[in-house]
C-alpha atoms as a PDB file:
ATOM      1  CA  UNK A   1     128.966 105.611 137.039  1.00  0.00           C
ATOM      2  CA  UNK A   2     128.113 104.972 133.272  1.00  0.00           C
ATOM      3  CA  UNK A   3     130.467 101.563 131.652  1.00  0.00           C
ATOM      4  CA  UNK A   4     130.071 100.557 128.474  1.00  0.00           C
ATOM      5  CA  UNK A   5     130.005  96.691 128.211  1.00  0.00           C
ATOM      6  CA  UNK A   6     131.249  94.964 125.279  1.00  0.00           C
ATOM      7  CA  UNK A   7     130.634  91.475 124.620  1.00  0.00           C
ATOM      8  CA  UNK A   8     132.312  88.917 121.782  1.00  0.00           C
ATOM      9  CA  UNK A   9     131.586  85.740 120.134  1.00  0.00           C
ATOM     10  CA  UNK A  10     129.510  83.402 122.356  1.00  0.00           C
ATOM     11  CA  UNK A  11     129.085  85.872 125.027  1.00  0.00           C
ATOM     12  CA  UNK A  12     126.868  87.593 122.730  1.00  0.00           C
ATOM     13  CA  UNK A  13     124.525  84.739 122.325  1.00  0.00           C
ATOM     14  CA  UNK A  14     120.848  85.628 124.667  1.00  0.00           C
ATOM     15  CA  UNK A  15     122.227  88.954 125.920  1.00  0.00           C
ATOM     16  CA  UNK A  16     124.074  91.983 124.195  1.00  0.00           C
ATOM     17  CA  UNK A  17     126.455  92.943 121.766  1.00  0.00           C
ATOM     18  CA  UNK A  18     127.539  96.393 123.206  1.00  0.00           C
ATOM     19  CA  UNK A  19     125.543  98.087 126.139  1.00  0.00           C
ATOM     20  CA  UNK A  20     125.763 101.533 128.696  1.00  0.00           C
ATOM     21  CA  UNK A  21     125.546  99.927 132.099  1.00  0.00           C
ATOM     22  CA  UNK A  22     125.236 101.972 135.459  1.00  0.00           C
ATOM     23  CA  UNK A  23     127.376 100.835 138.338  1.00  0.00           C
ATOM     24  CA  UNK A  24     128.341 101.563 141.461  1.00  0.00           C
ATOM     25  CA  UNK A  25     131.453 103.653 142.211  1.00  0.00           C
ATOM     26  CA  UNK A  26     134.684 101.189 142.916  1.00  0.00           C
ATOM     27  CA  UNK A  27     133.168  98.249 141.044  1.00  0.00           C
ATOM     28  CA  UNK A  28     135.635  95.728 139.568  1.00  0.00           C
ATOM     29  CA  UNK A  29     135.452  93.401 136.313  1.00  0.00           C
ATOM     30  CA  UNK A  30     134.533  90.195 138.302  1.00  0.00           C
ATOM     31  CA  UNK A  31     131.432  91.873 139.600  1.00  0.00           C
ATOM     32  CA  UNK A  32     130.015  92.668 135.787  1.00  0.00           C
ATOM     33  CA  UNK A  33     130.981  89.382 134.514  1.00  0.00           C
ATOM     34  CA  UNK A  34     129.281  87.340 137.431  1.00  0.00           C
ATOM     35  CA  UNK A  35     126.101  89.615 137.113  1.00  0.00           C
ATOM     36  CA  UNK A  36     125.975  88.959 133.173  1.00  0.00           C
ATOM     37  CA  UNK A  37     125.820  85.007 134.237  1.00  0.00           C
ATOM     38  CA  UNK A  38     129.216  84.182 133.166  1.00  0.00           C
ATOM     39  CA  UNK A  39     131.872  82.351 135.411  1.00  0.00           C
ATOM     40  CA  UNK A  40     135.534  83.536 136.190  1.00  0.00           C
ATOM     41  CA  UNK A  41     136.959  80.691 134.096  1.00  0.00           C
ATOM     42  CA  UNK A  42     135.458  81.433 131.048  1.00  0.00           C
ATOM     43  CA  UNK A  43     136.919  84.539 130.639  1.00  0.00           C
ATOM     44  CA  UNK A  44     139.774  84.011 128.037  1.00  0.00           C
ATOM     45  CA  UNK A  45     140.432  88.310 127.368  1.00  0.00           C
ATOM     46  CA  UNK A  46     139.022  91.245 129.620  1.00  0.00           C
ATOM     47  CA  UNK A  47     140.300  94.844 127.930  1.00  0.00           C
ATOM     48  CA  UNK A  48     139.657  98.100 129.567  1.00  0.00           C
ATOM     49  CA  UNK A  49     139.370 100.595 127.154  1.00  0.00           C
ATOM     50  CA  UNK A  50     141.985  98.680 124.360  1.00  0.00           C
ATOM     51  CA  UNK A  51     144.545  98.113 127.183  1.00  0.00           C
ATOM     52  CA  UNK A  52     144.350  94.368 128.855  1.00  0.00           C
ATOM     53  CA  UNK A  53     142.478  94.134 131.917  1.00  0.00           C
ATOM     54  CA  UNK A  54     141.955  91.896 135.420  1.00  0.00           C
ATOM     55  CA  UNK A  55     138.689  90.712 137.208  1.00  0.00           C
ATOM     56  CA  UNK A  56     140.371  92.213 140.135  1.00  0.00           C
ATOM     57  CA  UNK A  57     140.626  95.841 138.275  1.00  0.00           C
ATOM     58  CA  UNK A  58     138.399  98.550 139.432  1.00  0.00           C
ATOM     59  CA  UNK A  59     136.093 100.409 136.576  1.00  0.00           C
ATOM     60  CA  UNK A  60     136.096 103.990 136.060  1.00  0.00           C
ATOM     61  CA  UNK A  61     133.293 106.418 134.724  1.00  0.00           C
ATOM     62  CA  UNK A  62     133.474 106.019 131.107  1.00  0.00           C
ATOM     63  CA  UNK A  63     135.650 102.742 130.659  1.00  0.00           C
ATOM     64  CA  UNK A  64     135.002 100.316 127.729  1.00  0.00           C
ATOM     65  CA  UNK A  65     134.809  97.038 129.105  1.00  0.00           C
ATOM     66  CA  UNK A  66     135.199  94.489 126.530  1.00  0.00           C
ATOM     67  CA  UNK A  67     134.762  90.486 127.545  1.00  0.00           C
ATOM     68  CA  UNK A  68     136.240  87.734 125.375  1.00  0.00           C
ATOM     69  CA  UNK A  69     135.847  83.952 126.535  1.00  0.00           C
ATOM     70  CA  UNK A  70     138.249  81.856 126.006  1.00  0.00           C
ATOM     71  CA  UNK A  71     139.277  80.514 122.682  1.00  0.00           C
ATOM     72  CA  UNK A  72     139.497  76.600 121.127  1.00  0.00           C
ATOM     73  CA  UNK A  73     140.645  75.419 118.315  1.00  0.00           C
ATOM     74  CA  UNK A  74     143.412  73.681 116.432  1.00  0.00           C
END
């Protein structure tokens, strides 16, 4: 099935801004963010075409996955 991945801010840096990936049928958020390299916990924002998302949610042909990590500041 055909995803579109989006990445933002640091995620971006040594990979992709926004990219059509093909996946397997029935596979979830955690399996695209641990194949991009990225770890579970520094996931700050996971949207699924605008709508918020979990690493435990399955993808669907066509879905906009969009990845944000997690946020500091003051």
């Amino acid at each position: 099935m055909q995803v579109t991945v989006k990445l933002f801010a640091t995620f971006r840096n040594g990979r992709f801004k926004i990219a059509e990936q093909e996946l397997p049928e029935g596979t979830d958020c955690r399996f695209v963010v641990l194949d991009l390299g990225l770890t579970e916990q520094e996931i700050g924002i996971i949207m699924i075409n605008g709508r918020h998302g979990t690493l435990d949610q399955t993808l669907k042909e066509n879905d906009i996955l969009s990845l944000f990590p997690l946020v500091g500041g003051g």
